[in-house]
C-alpha atoms as a PDB file:
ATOM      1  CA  UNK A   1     -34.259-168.949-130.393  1.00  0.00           C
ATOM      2  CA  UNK A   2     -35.687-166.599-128.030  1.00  0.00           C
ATOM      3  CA  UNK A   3     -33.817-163.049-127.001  1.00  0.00           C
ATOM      4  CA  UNK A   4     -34.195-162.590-123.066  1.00  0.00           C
ATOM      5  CA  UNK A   5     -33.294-159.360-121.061  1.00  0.00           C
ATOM      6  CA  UNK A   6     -32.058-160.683-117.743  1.00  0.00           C
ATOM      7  CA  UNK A   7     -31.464-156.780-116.369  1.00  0.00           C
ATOM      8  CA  UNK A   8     -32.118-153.361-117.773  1.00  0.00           C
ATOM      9  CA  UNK A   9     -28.731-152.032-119.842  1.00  0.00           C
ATOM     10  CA  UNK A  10     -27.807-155.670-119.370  1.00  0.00           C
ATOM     11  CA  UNK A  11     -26.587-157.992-122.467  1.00  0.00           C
ATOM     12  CA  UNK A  12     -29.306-159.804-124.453  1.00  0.00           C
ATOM     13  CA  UNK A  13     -28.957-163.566-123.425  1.00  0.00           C
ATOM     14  CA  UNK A  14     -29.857-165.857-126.561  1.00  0.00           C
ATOM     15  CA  UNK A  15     -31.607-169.133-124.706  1.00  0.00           C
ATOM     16  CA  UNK A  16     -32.798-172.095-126.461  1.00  0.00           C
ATOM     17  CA  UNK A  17     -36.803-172.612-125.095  1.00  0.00           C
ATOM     18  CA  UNK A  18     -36.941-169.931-122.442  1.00  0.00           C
ATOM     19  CA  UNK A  19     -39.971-167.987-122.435  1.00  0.00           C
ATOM     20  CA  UNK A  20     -39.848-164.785-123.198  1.00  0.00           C
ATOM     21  CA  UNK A  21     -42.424-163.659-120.372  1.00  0.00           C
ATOM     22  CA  UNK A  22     -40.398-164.704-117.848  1.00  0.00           C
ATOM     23  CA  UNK A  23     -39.422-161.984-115.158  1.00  0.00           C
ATOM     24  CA  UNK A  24     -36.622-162.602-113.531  1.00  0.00           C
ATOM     25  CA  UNK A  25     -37.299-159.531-111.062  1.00  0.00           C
ATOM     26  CA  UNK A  26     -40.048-161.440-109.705  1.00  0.00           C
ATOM     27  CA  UNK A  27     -37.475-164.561-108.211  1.00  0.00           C
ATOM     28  CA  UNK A  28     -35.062-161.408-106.767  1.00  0.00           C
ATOM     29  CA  UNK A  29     -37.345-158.934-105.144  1.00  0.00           C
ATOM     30  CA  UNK A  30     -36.526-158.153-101.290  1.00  0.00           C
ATOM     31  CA  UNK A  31     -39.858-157.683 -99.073  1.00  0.00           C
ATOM     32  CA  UNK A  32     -39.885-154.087 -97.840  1.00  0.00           C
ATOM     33  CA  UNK A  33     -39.808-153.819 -94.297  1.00  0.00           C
ATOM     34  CA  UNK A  34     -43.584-153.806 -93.452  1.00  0.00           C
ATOM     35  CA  UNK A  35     -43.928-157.095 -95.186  1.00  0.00           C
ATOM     36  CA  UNK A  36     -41.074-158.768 -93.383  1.00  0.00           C
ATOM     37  CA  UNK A  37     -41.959-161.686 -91.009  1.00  0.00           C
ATOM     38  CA  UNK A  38     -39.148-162.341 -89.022  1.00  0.00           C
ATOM     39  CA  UNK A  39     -39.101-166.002 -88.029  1.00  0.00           C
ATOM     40  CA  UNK A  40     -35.133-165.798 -85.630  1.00  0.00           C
ATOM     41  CA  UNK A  41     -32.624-164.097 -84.836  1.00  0.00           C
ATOM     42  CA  UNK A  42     -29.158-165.604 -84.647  1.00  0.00           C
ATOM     43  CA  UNK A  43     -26.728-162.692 -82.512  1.00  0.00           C
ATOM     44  CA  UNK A  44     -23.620-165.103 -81.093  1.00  0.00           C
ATOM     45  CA  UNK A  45     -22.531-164.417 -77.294  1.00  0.00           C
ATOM     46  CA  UNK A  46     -19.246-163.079 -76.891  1.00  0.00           C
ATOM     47  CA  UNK A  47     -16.565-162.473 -79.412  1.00  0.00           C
ATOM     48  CA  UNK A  48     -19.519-162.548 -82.255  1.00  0.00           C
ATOM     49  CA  UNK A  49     -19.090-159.823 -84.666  1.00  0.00           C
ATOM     50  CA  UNK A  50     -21.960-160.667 -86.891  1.00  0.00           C
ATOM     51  CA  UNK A  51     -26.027-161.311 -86.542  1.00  0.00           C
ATOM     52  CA  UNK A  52     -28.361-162.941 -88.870  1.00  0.00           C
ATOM     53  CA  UNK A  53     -32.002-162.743 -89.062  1.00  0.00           C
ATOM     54  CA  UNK A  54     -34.162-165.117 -91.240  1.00  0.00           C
ATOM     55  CA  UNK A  55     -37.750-164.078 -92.171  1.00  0.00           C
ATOM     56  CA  UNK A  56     -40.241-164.562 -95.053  1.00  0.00           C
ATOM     57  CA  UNK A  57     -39.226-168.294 -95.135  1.00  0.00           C
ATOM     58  CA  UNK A  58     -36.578-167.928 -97.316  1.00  0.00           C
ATOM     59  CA  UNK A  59     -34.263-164.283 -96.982  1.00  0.00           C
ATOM     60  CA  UNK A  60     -31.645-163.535 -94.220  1.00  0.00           C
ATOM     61  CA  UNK A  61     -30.583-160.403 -93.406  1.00  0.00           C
ATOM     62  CA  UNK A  62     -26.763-160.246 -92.268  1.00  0.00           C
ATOM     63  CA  UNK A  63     -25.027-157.464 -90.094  1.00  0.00           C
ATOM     64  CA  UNK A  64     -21.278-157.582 -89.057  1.00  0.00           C
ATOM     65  CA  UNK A  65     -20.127-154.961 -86.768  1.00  0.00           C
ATOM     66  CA  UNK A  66     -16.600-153.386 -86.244  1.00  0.00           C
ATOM     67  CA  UNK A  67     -14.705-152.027 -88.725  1.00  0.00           C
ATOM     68  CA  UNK A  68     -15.739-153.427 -92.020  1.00  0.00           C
ATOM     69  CA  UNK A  69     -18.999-153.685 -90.615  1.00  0.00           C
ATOM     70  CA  UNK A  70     -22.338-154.601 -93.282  1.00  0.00           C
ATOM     71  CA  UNK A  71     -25.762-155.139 -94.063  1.00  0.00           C
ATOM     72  CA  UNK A  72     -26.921-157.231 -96.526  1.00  0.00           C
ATOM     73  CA  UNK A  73     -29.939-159.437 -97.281  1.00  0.00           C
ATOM     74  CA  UNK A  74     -29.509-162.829 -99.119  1.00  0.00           C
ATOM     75  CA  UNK A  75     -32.272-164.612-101.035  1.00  0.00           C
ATOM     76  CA  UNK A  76     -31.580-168.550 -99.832  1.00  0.00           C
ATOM     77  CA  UNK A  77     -32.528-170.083-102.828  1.00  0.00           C
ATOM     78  CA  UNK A  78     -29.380-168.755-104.979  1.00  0.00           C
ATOM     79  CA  UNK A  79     -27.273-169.405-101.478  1.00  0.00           C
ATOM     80  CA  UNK A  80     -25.604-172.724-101.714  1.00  0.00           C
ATOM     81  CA  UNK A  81     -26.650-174.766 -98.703  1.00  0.00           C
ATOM     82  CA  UNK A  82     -23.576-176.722 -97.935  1.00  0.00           C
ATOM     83  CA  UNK A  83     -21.228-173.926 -96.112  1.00  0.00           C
ATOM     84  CA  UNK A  84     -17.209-174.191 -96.228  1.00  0.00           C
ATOM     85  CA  UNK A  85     -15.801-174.791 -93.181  1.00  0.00           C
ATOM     86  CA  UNK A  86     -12.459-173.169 -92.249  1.00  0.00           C
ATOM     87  CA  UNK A  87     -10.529-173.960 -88.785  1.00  0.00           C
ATOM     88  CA  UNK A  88      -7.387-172.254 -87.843  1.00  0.00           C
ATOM     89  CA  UNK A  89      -6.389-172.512 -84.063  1.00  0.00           C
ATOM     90  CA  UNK A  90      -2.896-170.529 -84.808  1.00  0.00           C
ATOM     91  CA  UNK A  91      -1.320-173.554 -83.311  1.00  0.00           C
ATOM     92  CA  UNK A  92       2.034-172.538 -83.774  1.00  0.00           C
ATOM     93  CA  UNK A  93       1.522-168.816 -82.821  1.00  0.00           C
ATOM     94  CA  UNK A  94      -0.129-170.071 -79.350  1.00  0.00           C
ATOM     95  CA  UNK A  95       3.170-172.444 -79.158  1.00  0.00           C
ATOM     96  CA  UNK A  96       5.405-169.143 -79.156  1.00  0.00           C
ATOM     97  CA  UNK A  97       3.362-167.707 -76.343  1.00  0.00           C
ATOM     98  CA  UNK A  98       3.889-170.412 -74.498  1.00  0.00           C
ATOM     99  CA  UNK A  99       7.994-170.237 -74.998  1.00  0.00           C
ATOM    100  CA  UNK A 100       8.035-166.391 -74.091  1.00  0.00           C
ATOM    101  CA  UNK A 101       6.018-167.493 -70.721  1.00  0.00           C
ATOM    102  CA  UNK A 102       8.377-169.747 -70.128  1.00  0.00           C
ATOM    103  CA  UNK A 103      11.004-167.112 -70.883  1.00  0.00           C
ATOM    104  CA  UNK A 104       9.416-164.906 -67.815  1.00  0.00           C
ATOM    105  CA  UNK A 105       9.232-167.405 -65.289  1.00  0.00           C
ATOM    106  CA  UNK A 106      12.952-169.167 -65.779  1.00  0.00           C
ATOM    107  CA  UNK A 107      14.091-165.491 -66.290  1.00  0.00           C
ATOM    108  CA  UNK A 108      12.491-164.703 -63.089  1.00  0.00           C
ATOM    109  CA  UNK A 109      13.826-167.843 -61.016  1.00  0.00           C
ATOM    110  CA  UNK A 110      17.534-167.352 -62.469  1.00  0.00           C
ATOM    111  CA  UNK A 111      17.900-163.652 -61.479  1.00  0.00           C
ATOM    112  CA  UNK A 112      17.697-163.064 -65.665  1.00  0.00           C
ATOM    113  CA  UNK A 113      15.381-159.859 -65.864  1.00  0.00           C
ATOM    114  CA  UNK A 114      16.211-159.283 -69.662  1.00  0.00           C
ATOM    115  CA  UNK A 115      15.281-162.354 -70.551  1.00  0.00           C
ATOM    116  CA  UNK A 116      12.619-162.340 -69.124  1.00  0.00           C
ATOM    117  CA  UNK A 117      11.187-158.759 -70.270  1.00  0.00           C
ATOM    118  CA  UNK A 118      12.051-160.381 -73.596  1.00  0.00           C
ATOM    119  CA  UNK A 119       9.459-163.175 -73.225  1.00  0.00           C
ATOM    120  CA  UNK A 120       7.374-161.116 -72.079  1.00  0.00           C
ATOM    121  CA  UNK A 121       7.232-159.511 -75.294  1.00  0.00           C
ATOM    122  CA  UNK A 122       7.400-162.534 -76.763  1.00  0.00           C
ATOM    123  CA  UNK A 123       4.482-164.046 -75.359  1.00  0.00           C
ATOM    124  CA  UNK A 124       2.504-160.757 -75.664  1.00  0.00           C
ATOM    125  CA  UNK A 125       2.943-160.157 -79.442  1.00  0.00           C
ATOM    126  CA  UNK A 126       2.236-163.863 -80.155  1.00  0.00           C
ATOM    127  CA  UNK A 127      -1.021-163.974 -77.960  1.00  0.00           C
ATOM    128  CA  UNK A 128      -2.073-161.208 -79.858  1.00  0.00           C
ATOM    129  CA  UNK A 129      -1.335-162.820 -83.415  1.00  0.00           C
ATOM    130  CA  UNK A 130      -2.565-165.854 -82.888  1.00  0.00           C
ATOM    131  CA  UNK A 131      -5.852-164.106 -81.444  1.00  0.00           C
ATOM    132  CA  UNK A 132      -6.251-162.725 -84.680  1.00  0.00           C
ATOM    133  CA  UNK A 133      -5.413-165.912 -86.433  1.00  0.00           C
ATOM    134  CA  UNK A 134      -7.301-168.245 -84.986  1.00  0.00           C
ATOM    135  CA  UNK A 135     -10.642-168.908 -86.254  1.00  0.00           C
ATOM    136  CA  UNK A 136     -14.088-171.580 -86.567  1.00  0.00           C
ATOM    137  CA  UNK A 137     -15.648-170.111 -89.527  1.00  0.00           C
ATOM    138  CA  UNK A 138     -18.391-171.121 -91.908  1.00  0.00           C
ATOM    139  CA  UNK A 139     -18.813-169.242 -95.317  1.00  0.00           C
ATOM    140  CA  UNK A 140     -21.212-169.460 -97.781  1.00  0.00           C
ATOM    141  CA  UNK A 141     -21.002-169.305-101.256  1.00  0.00           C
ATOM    142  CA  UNK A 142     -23.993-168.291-104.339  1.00  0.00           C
ATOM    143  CA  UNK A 143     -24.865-171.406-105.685  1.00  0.00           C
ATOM    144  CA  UNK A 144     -23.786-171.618-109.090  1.00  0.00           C
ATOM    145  CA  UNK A 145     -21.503-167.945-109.121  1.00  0.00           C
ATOM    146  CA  UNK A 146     -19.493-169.134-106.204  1.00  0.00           C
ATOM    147  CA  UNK A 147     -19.475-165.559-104.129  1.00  0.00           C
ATOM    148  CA  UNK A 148     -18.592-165.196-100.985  1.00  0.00           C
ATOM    149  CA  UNK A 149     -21.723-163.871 -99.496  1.00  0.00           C
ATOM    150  CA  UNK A 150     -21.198-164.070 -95.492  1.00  0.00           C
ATOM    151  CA  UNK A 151     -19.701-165.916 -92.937  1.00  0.00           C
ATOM    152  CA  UNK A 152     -20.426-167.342 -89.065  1.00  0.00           C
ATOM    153  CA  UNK A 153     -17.882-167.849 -87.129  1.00  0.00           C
ATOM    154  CA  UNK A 154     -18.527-170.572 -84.197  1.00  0.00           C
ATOM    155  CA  UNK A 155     -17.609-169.953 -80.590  1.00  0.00           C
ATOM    156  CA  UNK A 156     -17.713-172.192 -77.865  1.00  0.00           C
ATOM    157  CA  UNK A 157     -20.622-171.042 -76.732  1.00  0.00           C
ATOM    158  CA  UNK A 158     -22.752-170.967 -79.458  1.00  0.00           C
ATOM    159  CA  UNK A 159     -21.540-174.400 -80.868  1.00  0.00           C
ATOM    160  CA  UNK A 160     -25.034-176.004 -80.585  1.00  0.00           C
ATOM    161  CA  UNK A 161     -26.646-173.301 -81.885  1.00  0.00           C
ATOM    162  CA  UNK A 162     -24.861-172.477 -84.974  1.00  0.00           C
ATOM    163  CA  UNK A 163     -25.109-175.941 -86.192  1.00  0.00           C
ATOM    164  CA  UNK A 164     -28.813-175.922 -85.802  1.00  0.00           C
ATOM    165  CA  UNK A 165     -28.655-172.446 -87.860  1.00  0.00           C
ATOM    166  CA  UNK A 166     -26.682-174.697 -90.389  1.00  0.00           C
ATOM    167  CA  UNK A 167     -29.554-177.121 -90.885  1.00  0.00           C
ATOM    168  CA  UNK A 168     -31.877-174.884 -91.195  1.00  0.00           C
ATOM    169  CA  UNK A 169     -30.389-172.677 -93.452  1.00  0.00           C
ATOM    170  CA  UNK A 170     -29.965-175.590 -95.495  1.00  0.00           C
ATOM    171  CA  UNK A 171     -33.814-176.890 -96.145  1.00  0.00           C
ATOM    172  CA  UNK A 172     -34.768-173.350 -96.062  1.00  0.00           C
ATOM    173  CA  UNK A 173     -32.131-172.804 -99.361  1.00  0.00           C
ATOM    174  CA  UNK A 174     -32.862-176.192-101.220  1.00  0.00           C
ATOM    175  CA  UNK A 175     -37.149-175.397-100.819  1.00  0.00           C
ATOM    176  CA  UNK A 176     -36.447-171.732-101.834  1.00  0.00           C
ATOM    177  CA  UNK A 177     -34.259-173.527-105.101  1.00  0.00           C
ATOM    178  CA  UNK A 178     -36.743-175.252-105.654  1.00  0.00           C
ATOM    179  CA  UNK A 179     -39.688-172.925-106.186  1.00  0.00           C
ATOM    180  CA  UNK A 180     -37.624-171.056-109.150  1.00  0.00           C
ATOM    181  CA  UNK A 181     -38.336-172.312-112.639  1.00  0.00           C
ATOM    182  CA  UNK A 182     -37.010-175.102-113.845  1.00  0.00           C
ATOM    183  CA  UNK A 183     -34.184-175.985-116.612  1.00  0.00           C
ATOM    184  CA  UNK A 184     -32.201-173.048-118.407  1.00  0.00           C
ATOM    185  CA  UNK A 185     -35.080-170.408-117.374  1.00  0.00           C
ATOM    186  CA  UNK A 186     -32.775-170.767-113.575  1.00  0.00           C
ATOM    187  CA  UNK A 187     -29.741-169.284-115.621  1.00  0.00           C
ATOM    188  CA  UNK A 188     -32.065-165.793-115.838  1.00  0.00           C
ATOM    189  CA  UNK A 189     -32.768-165.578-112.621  1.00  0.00           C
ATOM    190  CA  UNK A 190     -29.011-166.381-110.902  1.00  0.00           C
ATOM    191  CA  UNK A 191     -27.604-163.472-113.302  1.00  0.00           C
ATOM    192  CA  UNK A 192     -30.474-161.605-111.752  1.00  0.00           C
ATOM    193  CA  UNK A 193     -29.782-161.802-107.844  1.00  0.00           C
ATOM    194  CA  UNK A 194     -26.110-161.401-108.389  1.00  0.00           C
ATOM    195  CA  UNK A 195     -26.932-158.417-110.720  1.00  0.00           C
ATOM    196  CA  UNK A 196     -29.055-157.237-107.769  1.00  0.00           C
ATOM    197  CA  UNK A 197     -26.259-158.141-105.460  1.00  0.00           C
ATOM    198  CA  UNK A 198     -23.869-155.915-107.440  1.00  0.00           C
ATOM    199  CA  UNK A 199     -26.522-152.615-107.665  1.00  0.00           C
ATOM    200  CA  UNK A 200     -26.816-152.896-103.908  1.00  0.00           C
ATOM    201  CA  UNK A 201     -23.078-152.896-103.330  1.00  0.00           C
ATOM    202  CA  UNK A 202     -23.164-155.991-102.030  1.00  0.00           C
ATOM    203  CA  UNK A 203     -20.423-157.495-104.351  1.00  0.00           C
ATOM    204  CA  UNK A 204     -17.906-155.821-106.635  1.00  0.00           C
ATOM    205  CA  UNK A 205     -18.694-155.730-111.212  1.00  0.00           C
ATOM    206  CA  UNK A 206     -15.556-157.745-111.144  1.00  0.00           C
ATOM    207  CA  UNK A 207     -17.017-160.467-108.744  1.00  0.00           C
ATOM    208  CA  UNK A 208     -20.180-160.366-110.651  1.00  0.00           C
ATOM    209  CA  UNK A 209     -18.585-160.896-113.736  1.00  0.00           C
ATOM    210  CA  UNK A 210     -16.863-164.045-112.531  1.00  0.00           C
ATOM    211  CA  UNK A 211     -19.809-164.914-111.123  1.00  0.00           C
ATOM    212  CA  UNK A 212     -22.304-164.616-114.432  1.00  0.00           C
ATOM    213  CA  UNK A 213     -19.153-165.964-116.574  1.00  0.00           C
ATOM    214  CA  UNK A 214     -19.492-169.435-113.848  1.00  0.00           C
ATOM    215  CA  UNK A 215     -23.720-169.618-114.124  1.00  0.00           C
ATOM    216  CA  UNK A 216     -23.217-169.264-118.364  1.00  0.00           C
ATOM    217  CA  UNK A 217     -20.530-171.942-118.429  1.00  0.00           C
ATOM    218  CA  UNK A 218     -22.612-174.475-116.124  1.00  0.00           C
ATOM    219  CA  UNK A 219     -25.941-173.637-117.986  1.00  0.00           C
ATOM    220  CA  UNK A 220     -23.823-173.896-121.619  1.00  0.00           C
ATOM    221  CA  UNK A 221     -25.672-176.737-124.499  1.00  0.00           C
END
C-alpha cells in the first residue's frame, strides 16, 4: 500500500499500486503566457456574452462578459467531451406577447384605449421575460467530478461554427485524456485539477468536495 500526497495540506490518499513518484502537478500545470500558442479564437457575433480561446493543443481559456463576467482556463483532458445541451425557447412567455399585441391592436380598432395600454404592458413585460428565458446552451462538465466548468450558448449566427468548436473540443479532450497515466494513478491527477480549480477560484470547496467525493467513488476497489 503506497501513501500518495495528491496536494500540499491535502489528505493522504492510500492507493493500491500507484507509484509514489508520481506528480500530479505535472498533468495540471497552466503554460504561462509566453509559452502559450494560441491555435483559435471562438468570440460569437451578436448576443454572445462569452469567448473561448484554445492553445497548446489541449487548454482553453474562457471569458464571459457582463455582470458575472470570468476568466478561467480549463485543461481538456479532465473536461468531459460530450457537452449537455439545454434548449428553452420560452414558448409560452413569447405566446403572452403575442396576446398583449393582440390586446393593442383590437383595443385600438374598438375605440378600447385601456385595453389596449394594458397589452401593451402585457406584451412588453413578457418580451422581456421570455428574452431572458430563452436559451441554446451547451455546458460542460469535469469528467469524472461532474462541475460545471463553462458554457456556449448558440445563436443563429454562429450555428455552424459552434458545432465545429464542439468537435473539436471533443478529440482535443479524449487525446489530452489520454496522455495522463493510466489506471488508479488518473484518480491523483483529477483531485489535482479540481484542487487547482478550487485555489484559482474557479469553483467553490463545497463543489470540490462533491467533486473529489464523485472521482473516489468511481476509482473505489
Amino acid at each position: 500500500m503506497t501513501t500518495l500526497s495528491i496536494a500540499p495540506r491535502e489528505e493522504q490518499i492510500e492507493l493500491q499500486g500507484v507509484s509514489g513518484t508520481l506528480d500530479p502537478a505535472q498533468f495540471v500545470a497552466i503554460p504561462e503566457e509566453g509559452d502559450r500558442k494560441v491555435e483559435f479564437v471562438f468570440a460569437p457575433g451578436r448576443g454572445g456574452a462569452c469567448s473561448l480561446t484554445l492553445f497548446n493543443h489541449r487548454y482553453v481559456e474562457y471569458r464571459r462578459s457582463g455582470r458575472r463576467g470570468r476568466c478561467a482556463v480549463f485543461n481538456l483532458a479532465f473536461v468531459d467531451p460530450q457537452p449537455v445541451h439545454d434548449v428553452n425557447r420560452a414558448a409560452v412567455q413569447w405566446c403572452l406577447c403575442i396576446l398583449g399585441v393582440i390586446a393593442v391592436v383590437a383595443g385600438a380598432a374598438y375605440g378600447m384605449w385601456p385595453a389596449a395600454v394594458a397589452g401593451a404592458g402585457l406584451a412588453v413585460v413578457f418580451a422581456v421575460i421570455a428574452r431572458g428565458q430563452q436559451h441554446n446552451r451547451w455546458t460542460y462538465y469535469s469528467r469524472h467530478g461532474r462541475i460545471a466548468l463553462f458554457e456556449l450558448n448558440q445563436t443563429r449566427s454562429d450555428e455552424d461554427r459552434l458545432q465545429k468548436l464542439i468537435g473539436i473540443l471533443a478529440r482535443r479532450s479524449q487525446l489530452a485524456w489520454g496522455s495522463l497515466p493510466p489506471g488508479k494513478e488518473r484518480l491523483a491527477v483529477e483531485v489535482a485539477e479540481h484542487r487547482r480549480l478550487m485555489d484559482s477560484a474557479t469553483i467553490s470547496q463545497a463543489r470540490y468536495e462533491r467533486a473529489k467525493r464523485r472521482i473516489f467513488g468511481r476509482y473505489k476497489g
